[in-house]
Structures are given as C-alpha cells and as structure tokens.
Protein backbone atom coordinates (compact mmCIF):
# COMPACT_ATOMS: atom_id res chain seq x y z
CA UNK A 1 -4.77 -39.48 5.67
CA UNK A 2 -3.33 -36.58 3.78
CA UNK A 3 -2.71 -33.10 5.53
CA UNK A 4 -5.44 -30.45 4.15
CA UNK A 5 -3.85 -27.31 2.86
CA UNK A 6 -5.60 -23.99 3.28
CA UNK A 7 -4.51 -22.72 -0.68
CA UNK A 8 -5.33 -19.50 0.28
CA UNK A 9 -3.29 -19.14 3.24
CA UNK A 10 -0.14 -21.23 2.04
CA UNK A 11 -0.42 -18.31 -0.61
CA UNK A 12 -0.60 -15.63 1.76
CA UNK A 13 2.66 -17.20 3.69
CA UNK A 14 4.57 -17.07 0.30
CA UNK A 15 3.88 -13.56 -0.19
CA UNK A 16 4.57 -12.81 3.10
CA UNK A 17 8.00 -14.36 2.99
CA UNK A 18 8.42 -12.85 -0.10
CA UNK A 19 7.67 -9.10 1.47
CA UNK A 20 10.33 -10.39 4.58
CA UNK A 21 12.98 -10.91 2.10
CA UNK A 22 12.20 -7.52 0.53
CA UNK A 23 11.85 -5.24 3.51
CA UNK A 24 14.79 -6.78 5.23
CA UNK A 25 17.14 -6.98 2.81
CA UNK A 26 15.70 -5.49 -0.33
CA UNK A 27 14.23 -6.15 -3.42
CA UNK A 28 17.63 -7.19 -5.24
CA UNK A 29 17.69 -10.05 -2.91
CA UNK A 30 14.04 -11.08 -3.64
CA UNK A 31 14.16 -14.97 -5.43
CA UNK A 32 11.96 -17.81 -5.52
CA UNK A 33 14.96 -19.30 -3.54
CA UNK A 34 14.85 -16.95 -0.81
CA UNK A 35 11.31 -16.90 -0.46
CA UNK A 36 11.27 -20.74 -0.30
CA UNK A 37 14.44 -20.39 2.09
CA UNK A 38 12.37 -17.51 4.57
CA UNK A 39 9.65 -20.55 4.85
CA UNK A 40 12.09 -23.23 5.15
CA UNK A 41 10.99 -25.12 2.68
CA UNK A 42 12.32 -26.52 -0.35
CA UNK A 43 11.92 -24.06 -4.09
CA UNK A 44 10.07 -26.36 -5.85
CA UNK A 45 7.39 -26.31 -3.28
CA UNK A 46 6.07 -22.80 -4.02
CA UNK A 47 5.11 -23.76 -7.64
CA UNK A 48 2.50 -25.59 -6.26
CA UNK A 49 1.03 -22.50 -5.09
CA UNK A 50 1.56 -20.46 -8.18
CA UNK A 51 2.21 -20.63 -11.66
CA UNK A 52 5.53 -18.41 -11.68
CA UNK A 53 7.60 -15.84 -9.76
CA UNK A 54 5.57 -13.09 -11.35
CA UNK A 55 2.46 -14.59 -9.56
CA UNK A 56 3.95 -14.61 -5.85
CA UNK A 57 5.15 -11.07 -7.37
CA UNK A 58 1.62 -9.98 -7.76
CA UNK A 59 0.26 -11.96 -4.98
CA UNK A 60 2.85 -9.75 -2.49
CA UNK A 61 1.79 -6.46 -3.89
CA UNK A 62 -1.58 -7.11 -3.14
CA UNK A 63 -0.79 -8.43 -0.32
CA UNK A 64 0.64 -4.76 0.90
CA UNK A 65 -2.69 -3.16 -0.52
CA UNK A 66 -4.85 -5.58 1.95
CA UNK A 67 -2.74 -4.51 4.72
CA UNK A 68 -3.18 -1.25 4.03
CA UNK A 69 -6.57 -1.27 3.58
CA UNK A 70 -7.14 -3.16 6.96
CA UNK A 71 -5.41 -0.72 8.91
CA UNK A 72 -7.19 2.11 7.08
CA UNK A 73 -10.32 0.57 7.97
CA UNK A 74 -8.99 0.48 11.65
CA UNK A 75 -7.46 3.63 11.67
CA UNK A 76 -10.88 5.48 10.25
CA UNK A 77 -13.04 3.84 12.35
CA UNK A 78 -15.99 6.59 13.90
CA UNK A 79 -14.10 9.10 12.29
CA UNK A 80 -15.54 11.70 9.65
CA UNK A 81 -14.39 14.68 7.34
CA UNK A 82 -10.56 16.04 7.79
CA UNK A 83 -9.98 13.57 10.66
CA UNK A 84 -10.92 10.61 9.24
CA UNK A 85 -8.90 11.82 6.61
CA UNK A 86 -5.65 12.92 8.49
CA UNK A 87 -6.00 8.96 9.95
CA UNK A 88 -6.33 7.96 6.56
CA UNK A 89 -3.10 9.40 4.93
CA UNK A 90 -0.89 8.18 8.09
CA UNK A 91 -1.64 4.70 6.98
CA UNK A 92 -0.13 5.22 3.43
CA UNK A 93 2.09 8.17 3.76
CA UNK A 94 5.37 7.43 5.13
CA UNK A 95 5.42 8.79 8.56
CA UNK A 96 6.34 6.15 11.10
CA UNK A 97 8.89 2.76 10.72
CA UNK A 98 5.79 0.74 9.44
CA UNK A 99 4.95 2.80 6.69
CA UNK A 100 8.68 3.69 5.63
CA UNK A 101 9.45 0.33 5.37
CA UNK A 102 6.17 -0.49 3.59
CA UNK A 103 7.10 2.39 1.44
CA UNK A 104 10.76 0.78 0.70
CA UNK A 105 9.05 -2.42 -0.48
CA UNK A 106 6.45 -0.64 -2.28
CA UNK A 107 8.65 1.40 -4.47
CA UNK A 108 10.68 -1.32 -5.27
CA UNK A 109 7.64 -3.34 -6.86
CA UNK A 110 6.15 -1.01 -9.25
CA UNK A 111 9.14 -1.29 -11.25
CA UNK A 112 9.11 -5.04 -11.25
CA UNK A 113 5.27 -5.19 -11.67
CA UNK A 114 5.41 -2.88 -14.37
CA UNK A 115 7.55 -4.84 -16.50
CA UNK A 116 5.55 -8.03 -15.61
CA UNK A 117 2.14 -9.19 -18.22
CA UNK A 118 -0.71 -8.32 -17.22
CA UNK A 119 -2.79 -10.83 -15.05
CA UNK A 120 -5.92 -12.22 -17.03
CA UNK A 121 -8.13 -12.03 -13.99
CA UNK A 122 -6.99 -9.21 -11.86
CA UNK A 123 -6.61 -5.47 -11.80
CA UNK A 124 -3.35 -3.88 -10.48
CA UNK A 125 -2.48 -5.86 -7.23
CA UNK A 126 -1.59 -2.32 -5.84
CA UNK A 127 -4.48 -0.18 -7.10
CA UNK A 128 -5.36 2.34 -4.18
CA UNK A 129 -8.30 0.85 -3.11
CA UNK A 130 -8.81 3.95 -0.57
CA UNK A 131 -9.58 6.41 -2.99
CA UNK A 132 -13.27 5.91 -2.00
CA UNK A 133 -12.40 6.79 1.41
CA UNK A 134 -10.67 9.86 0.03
CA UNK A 135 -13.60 10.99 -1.31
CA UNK A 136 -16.01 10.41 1.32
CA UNK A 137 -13.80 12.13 4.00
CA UNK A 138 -13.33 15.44 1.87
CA UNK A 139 -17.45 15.58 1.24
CA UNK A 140 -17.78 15.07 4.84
CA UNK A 141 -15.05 18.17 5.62
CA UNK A 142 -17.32 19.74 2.94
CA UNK A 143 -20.61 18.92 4.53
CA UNK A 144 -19.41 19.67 7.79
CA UNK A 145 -17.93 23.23 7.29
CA UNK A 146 -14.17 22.03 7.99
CA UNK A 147 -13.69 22.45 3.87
CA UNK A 148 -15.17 25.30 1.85
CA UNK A 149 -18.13 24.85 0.12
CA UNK A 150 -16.42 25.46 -3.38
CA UNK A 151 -13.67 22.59 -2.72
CA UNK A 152 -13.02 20.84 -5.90
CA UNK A 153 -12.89 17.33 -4.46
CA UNK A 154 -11.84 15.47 -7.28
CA UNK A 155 -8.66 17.32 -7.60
CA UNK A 156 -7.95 17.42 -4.43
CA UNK A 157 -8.27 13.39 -4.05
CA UNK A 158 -6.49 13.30 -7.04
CA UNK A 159 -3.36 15.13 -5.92
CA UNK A 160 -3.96 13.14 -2.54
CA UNK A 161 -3.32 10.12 -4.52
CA UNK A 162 -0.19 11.74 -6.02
CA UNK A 163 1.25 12.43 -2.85
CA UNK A 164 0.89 8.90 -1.53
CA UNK A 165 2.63 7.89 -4.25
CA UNK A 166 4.98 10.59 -4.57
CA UNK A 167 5.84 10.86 -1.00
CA UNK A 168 6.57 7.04 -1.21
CA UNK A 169 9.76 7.78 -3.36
CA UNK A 170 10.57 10.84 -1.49
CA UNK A 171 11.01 8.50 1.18
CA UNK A 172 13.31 6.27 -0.58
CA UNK A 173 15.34 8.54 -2.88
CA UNK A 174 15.45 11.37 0.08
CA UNK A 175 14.13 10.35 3.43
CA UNK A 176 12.16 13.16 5.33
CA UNK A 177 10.43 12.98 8.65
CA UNK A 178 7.29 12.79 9.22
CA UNK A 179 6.20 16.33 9.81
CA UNK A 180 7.58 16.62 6.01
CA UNK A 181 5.39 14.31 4.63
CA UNK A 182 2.49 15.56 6.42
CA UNK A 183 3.52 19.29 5.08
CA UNK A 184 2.69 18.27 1.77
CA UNK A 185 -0.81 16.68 2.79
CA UNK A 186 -1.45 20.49 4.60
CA UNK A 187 -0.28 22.25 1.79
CA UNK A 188 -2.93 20.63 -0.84
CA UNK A 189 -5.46 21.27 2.21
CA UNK A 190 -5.01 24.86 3.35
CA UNK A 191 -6.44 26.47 0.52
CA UNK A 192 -9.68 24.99 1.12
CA UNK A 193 -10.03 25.00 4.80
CA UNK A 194 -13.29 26.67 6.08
C-alpha cells in the first residue's frame, strides 16, 4: 500500500528547513540543495511539493507570518488596550533571541521576495496580518482612558507598523537591546498617553 502524504505538512517541513538554513547560517546559504540536505532527503524530492524555489521562498515567509501570528494570539490573550498592545509588539519587535533571529531571516527575505513574480493566488506571504490587533488595542487604550481621547489611531498604527519593520533592520544593520527597541514603541506612545 502506498504511504499517505499530508501535502500540507510535507510543505510546512520544507519551509521550515528552508528558515533552519537561513537563521543558522544565513540567507546566502539558502538553496533548494540545502533545504533538501536540512531534511535529508534527496533535491529532486521538494519539486514535488512545489513548483519552484520561489514557491518554498514564499511558502517560508509565510510561514514566519503564521508563527508570528500564533504567538501574538498567545501572547494577547485576556489582554486589552496598551497591554495587550505592549504584548503585541514584543512578538514582532526584536527584543529577545527569538525575535532577533526571526528578524535576521525576515530582513533577508524581503529582498528576495521582492524581486520574485507575484503569486497568482496569494497576497504578500509576509503581510502584517496584526494590524487588526493594532487597531483594536489602541481603541481599547482609547476607550479605557490609558490613551487620550483625541489619539489619531490610524497614524499611530501606521507608524507602529513602521517600526516593526524598521526596527527589524535596525536589528540587523545595528543591533540594539531591547530597551532600544522598546524606546521607539514609547516614543510614538507618550504623546498620547492619558
């Protein structure tokens, strides 16, 4: 009888061999033969799983957004306003080994992906998928007197966003500790604590 493959998960494995490669010994060293070689199995094998490198590309960057997005979710759990927040922005700012070394792999794609076609059935693999959360947590600081009333929201999430990214090659070009990072996050906040 033939052995059942889960696709899904035999996909998932390649992308997370593909992210082992990358955070341990960087993106320069990311191939379709190391990948193949990080599962022990033979190159030709992974084409069964994907059309192309650019795929298990993709497939690995949104692989790191459905990580993230887990531990957000965990992280956020029962929490509301500016501390739901706070646990928010430690999952994607770079503040602890996890997240500089996410922030390492990270930084490497978007050049990569950028260069890359654009998949016919997908949006961008690393879209911030937490920007909802952003939003929700400030109208909650809002609602609950920890922001003032006047906070413009969308700005603020928007140069949130900016410093997820922006922090991210900080990180890489210049590492900082954490308190650094989380100086910038304070700085967009203070004017419009209550």
């Amino acid at each position: 009888m033939p052995r059942i493959v889960d696709h899904d998960e035999r996909r998932r494995q390649i992308a997370d061999a593909l992210l082992a490669v990358a955070a341990r010994d960087g993106h320069e060293s990311v191939s379709s033969r190391a990948v193949a070689k990080e599962l022990g199995v033979a190159t030709g094998s992974l084409w069964h799983y994907f059309d192309g490198f650019d795929d298990v590309v993709r497939a690995a960057a949104a692989e790191v957004t459905r990580r993230t997005d887990q531990r957000i979710a965990e992280a956020t759990a029962g929490l509301r306003g500016l501390a739901r927040l706070d646990a928010l922005m430690r999952e994607v700012l770079p503040v602890d080994e996890r997240t500089r070394t996410e922030a390492h792999v990270v930084v490497g794609f978007w050049g990569r992906l950028a260069t890359l076609a654009p998949a016919p059935d997908a949006a961008s693999p690393t879209l911030a998928t937490w920007q909802d959360s952003i939003r929700e947590a400030l109208q909650e600081a809002v609602d609950d007197g920890e922001l003032r009333p006047q906070t413009p929201t969308a700005a603020v999430m928007a140069l949130l966003r900016s410093i997820t990214y922006g922090q991210q090659i900080v990180e890489v070009t210049e590492p900082q500790p954490a308190a650094a990072h989380l100086a910038v996050l304070d700085g967009i906040l203070a004017p419009w604590r209550a």
